[in-house]
PDB file of N, CA and C in Angstrom:
ATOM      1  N   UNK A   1       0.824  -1.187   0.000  1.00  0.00           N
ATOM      2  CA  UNK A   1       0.000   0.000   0.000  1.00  0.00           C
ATOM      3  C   UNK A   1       0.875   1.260   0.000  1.00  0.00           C
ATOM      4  N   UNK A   2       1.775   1.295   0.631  1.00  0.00           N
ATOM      5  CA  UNK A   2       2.940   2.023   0.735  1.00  0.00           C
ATOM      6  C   UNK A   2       3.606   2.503  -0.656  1.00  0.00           C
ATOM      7  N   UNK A   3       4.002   1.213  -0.922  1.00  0.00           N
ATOM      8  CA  UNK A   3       4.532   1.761  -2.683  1.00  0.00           C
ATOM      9  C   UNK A   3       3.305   2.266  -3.708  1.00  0.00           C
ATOM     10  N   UNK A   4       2.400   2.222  -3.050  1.00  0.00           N
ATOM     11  CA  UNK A   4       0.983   2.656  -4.643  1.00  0.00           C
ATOM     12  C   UNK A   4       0.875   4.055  -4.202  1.00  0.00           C
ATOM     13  N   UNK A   5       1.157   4.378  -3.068  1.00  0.00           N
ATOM     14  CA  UNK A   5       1.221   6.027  -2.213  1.00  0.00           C
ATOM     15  C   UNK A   5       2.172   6.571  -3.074  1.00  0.00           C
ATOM     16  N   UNK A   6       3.909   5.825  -2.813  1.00  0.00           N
ATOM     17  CA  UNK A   6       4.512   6.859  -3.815  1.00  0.00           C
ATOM     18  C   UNK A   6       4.428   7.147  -5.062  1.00  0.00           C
ATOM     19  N   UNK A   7       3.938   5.594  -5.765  1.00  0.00           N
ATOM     20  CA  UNK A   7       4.123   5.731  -7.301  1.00  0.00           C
ATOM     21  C   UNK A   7       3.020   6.751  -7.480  1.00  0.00           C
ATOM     22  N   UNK A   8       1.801   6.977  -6.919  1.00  0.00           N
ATOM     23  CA  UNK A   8       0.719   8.137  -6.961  1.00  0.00           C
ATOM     24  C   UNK A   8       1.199   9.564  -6.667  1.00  0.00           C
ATOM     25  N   UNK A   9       2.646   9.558  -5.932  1.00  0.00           N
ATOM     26  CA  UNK A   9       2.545  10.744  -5.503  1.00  0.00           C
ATOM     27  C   UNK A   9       3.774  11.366  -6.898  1.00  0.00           C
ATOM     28  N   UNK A  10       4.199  10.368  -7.596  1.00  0.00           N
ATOM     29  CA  UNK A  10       5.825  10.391  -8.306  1.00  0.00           C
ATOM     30  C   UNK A  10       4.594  10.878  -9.461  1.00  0.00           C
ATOM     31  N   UNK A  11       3.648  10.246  -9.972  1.00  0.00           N
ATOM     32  CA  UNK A  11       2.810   9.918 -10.780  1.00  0.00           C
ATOM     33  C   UNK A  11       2.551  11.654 -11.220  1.00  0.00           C
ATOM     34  N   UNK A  12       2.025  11.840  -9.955  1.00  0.00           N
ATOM     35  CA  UNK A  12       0.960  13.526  -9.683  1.00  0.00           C
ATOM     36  C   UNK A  12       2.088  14.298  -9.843  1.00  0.00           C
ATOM     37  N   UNK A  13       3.618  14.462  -9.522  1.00  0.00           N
ATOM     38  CA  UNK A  13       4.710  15.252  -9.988  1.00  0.00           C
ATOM     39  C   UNK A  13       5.290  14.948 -11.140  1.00  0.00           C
ATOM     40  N   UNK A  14       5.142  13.991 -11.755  1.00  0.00           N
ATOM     41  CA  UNK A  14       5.503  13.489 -13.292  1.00  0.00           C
ATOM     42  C   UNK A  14       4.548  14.329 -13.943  1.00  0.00           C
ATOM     43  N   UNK A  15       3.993  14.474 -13.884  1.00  0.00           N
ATOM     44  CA  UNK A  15       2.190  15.329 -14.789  1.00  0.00           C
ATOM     45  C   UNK A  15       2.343  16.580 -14.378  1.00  0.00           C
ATOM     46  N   UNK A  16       2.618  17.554 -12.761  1.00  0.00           N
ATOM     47  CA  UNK A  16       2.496  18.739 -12.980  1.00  0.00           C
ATOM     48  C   UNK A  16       3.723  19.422 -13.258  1.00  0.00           C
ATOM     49  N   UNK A  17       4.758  18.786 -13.676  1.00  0.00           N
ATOM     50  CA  UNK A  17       6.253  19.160 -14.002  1.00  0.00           C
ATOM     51  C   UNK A  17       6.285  19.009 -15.342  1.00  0.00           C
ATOM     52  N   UNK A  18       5.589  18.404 -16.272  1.00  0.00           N
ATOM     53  CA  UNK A  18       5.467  18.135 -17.275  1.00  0.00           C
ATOM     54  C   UNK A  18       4.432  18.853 -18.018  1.00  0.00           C
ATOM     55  N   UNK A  19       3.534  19.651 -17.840  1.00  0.00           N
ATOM     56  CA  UNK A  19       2.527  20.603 -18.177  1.00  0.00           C
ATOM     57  C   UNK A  19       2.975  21.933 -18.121  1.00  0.00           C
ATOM     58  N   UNK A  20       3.233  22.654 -19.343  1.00  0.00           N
ATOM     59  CA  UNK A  20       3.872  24.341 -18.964  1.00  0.00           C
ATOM     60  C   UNK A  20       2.956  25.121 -19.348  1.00  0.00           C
ATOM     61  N   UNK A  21       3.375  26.132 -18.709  1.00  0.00           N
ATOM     62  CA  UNK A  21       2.907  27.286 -18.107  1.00  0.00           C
ATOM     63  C   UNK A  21       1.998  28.156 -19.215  1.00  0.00           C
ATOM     64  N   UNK A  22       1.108  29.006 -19.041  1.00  0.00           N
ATOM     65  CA  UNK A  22       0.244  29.807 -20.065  1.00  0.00           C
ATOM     66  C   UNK A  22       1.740  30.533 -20.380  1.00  0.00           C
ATOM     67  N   UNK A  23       2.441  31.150 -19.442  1.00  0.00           N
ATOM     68  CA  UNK A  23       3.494  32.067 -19.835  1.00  0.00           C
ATOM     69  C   UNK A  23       4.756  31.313 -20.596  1.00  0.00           C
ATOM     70  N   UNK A  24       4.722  30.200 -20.298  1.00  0.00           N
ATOM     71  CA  UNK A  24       5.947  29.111 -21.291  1.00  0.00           C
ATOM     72  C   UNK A  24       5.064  29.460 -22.678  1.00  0.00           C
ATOM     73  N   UNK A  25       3.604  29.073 -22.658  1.00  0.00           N
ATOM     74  CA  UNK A  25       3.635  29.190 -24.100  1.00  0.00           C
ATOM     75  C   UNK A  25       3.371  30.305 -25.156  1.00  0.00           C
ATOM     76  N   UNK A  26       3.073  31.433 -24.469  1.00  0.00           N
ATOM     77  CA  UNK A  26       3.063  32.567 -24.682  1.00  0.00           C
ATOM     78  C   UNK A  26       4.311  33.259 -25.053  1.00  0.00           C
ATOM     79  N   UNK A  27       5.331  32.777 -24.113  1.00  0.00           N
ATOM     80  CA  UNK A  27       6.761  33.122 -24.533  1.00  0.00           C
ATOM     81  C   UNK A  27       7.093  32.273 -25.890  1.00  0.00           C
ATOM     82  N   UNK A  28       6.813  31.066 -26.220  1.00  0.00           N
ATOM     83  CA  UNK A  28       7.409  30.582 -26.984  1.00  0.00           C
ATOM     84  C   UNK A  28       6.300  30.914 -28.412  1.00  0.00           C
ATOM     85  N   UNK A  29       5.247  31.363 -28.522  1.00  0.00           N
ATOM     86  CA  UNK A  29       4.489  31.635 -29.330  1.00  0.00           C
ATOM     87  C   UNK A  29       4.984  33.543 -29.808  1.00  0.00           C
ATOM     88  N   UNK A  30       5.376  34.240 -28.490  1.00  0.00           N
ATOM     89  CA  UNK A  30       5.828  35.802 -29.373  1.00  0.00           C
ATOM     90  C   UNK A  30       7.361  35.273 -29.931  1.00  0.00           C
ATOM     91  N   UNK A  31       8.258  34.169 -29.676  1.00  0.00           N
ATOM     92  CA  UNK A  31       9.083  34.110 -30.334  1.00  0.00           C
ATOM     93  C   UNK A  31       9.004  33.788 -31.634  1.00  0.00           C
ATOM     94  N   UNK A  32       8.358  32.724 -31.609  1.00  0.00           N
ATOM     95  CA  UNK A  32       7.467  32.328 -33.184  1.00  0.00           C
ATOM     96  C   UNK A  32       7.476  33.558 -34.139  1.00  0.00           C
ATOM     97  N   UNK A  33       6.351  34.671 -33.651  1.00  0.00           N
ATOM     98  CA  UNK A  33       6.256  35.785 -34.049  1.00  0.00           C
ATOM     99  C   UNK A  33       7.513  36.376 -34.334  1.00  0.00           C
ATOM    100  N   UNK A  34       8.445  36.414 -33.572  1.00  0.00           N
ATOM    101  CA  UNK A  34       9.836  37.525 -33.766  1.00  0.00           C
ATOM    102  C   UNK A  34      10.461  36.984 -35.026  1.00  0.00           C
ATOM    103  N   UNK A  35      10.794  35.354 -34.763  1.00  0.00           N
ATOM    104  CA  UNK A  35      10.989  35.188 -35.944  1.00  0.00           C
ATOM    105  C   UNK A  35      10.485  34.728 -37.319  1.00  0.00           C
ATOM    106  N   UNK A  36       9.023  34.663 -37.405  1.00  0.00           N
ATOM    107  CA  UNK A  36       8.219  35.238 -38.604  1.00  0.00           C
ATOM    108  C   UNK A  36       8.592  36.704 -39.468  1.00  0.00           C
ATOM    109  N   UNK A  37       8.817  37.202 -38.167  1.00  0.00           N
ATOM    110  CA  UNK A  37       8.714  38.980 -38.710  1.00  0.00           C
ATOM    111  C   UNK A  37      10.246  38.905 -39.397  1.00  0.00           C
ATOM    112  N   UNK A  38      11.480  38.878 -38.413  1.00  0.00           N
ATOM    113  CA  UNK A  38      12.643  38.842 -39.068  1.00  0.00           C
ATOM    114  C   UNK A  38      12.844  38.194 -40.518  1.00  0.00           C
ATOM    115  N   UNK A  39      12.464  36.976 -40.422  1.00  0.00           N
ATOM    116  CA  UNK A  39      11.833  36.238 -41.956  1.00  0.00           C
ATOM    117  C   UNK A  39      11.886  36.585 -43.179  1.00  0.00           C
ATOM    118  N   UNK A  40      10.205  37.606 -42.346  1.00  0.00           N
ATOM    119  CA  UNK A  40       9.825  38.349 -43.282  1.00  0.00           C
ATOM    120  C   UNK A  40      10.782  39.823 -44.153  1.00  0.00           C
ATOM    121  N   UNK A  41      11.410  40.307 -42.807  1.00  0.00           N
ATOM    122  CA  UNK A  41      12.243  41.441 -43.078  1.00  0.00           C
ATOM    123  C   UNK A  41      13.440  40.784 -44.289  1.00  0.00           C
ATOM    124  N   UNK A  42      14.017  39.856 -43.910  1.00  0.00           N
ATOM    125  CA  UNK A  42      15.268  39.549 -45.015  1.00  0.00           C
ATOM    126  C   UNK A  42      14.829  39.282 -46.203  1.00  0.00           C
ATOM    127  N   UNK A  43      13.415  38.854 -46.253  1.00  0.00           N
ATOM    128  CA  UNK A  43      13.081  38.530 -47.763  1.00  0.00           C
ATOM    129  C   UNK A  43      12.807  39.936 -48.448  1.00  0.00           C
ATOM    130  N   UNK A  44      12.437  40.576 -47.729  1.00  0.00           N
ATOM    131  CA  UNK A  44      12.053  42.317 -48.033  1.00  0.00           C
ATOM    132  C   UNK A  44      13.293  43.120 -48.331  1.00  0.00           C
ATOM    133  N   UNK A  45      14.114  42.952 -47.817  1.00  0.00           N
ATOM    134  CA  UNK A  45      15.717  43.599 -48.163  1.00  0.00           C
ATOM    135  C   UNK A  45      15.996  42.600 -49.365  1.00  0.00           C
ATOM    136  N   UNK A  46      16.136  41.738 -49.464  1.00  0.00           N
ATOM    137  CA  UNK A  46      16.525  40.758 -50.024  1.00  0.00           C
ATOM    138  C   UNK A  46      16.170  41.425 -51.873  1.00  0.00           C
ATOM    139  N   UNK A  47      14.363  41.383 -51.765  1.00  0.00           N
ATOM    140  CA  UNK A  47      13.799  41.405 -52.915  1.00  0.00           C
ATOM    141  C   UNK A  47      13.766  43.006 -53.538  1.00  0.00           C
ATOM    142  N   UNK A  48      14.192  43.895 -52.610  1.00  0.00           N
ATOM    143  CA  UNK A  48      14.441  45.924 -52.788  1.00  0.00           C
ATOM    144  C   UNK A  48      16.479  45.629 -53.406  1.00  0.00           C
ATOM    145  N   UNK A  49      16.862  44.808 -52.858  1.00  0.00           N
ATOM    146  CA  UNK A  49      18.495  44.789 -53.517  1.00  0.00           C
ATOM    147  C   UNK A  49      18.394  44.385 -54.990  1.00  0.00           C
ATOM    148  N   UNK A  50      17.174  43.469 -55.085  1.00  0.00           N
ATOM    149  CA  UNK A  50      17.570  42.927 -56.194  1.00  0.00           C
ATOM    150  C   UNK A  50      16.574  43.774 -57.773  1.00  0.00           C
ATOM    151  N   UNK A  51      15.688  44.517 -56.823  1.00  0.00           N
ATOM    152  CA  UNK A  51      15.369  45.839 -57.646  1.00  0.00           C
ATOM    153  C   UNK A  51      16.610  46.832 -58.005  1.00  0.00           C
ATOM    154  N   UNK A  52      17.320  46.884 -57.281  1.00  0.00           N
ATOM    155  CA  UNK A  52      18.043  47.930 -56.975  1.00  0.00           C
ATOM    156  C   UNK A  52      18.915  47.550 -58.286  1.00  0.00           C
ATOM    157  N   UNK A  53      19.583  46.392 -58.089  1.00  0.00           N
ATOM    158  CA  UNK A  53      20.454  45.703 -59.010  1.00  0.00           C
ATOM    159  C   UNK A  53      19.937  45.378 -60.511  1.00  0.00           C
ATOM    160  N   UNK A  54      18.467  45.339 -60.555  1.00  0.00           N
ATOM    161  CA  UNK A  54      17.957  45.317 -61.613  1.00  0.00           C
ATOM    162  C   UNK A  54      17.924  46.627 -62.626  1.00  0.00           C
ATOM    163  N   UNK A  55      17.251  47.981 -62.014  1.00  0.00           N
ATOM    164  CA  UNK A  55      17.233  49.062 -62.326  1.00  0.00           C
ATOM    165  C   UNK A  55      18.714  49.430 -62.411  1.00  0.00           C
ATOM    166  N   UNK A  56      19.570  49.145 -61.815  1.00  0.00           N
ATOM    167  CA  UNK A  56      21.065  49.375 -62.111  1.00  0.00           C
ATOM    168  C   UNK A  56      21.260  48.660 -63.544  1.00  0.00           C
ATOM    169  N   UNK A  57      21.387  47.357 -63.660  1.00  0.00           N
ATOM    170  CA  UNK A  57      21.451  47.178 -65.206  1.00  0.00           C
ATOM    171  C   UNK A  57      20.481  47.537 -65.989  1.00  0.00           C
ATOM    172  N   UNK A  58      19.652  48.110 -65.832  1.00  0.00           N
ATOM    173  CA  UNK A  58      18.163  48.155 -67.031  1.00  0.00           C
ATOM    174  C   UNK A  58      19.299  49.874 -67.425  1.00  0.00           C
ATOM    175  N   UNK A  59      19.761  50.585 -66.651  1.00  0.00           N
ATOM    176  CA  UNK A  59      20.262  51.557 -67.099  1.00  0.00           C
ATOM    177  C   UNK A  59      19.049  52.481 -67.610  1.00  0.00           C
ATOM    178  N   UNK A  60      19.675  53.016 -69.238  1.00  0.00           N
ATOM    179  CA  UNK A  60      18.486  54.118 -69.763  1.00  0.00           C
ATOM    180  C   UNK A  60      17.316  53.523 -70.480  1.00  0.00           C
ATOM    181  N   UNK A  61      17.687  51.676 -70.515  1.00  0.00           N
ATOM    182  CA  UNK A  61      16.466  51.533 -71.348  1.00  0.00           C
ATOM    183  C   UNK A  61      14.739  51.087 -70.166  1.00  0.00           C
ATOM    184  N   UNK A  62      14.113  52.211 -70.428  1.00  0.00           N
ATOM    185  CA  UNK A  62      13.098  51.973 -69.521  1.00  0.00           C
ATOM    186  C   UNK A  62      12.094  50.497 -69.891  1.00  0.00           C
ATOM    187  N   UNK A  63      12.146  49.899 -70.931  1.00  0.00           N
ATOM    188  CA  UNK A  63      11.288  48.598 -70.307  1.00  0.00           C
ATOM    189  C   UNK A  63      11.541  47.998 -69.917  1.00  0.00           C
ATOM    190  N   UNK A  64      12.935  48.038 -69.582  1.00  0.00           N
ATOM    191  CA  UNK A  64      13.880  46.790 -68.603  1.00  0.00           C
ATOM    192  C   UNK A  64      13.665  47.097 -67.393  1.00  0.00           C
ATOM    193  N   UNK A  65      13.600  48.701 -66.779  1.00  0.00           N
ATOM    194  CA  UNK A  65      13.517  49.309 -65.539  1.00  0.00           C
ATOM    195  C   UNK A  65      12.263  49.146 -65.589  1.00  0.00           C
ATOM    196  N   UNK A  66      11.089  49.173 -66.513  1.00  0.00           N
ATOM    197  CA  UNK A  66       9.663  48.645 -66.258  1.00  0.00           C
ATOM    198  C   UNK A  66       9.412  47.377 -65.587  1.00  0.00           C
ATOM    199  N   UNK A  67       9.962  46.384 -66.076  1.00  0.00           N
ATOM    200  CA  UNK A  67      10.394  45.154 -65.815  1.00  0.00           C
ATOM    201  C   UNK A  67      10.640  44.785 -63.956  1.00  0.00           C
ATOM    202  N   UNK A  68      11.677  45.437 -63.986  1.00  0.00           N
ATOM    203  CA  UNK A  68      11.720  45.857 -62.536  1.00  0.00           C
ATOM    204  C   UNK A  68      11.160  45.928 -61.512  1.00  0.00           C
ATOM    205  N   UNK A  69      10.251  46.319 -61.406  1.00  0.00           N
ATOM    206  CA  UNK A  69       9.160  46.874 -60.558  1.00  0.00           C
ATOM    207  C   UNK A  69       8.717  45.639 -60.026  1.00  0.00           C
ATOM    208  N   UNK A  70       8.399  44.672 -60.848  1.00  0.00           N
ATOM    209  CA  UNK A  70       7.655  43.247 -59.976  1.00  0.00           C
ATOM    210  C   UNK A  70       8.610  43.094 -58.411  1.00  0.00           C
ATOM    211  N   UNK A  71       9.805  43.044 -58.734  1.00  0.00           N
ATOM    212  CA  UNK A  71      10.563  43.044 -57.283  1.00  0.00           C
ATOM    213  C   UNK A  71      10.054  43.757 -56.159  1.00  0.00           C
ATOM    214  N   UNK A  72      10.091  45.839 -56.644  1.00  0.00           N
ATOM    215  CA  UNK A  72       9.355  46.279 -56.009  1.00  0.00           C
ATOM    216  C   UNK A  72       8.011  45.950 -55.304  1.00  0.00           C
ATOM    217  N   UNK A  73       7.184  45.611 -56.209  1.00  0.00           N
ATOM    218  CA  UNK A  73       5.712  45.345 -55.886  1.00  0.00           C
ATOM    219  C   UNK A  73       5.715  44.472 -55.077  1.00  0.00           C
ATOM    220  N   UNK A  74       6.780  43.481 -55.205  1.00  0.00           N
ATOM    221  CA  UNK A  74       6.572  42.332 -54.283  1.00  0.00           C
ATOM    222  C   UNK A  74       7.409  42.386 -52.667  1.00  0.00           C
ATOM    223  N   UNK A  75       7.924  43.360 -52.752  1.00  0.00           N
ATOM    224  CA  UNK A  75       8.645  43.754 -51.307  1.00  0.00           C
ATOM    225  C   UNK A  75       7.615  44.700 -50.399  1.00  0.00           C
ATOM    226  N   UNK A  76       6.760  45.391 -51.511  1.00  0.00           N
ATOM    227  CA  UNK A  76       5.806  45.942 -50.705  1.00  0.00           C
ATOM    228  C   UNK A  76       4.976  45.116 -50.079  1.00  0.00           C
ATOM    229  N   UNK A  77       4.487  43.849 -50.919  1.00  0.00           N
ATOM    230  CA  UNK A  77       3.482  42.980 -50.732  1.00  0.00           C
ATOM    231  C   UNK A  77       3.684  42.484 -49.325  1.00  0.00           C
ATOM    232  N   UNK A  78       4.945  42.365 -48.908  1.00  0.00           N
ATOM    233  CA  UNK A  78       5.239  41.897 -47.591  1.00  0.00           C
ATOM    234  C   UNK A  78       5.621  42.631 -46.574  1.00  0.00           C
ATOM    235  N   UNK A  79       4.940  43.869 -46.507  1.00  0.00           N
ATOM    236  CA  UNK A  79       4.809  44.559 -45.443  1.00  0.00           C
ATOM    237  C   UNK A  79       3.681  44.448 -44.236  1.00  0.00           C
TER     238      UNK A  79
END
């Protein structure tokens, strides 16, 4: 009877040591978020450089620098 006491009592601290916290998952859910956002930020630099680099070679001919713009449009898209 003795040993069904502890394994009940090992049992009941196995389970509430093992269940985390609203604030464990809250913390680990705005990290999620932080790095969603960062993510998001490098693909956004990422896709304005490669406008940048585009309109740099399109030079004076504008339908190439027309051309271009999808990069733009799409760095905005991810704001």
């Amino acid at each position: 009877m003795e040993f069904m006491k502890i394994l009940g009592v090992a049992a009941f601290i196995a389970l509430v040591a093992g269940c985390s916290s609203p604030q464990d998952k809250a913390a680990k859910a705005q990290q999620g978020s932080y790095e969603e956002q960062q993510r998001v930020s490098k693909q956004r630099l990422d896709l304005v450089s490669k406008y940048q680099q585009c309109v740099k070679d399109a030079g004076d001919n504008q339908q190439k620098a027309a051309a271009c713009d999808s990069y733009l449009k799409a760095a905005e898209a991810l704001k």
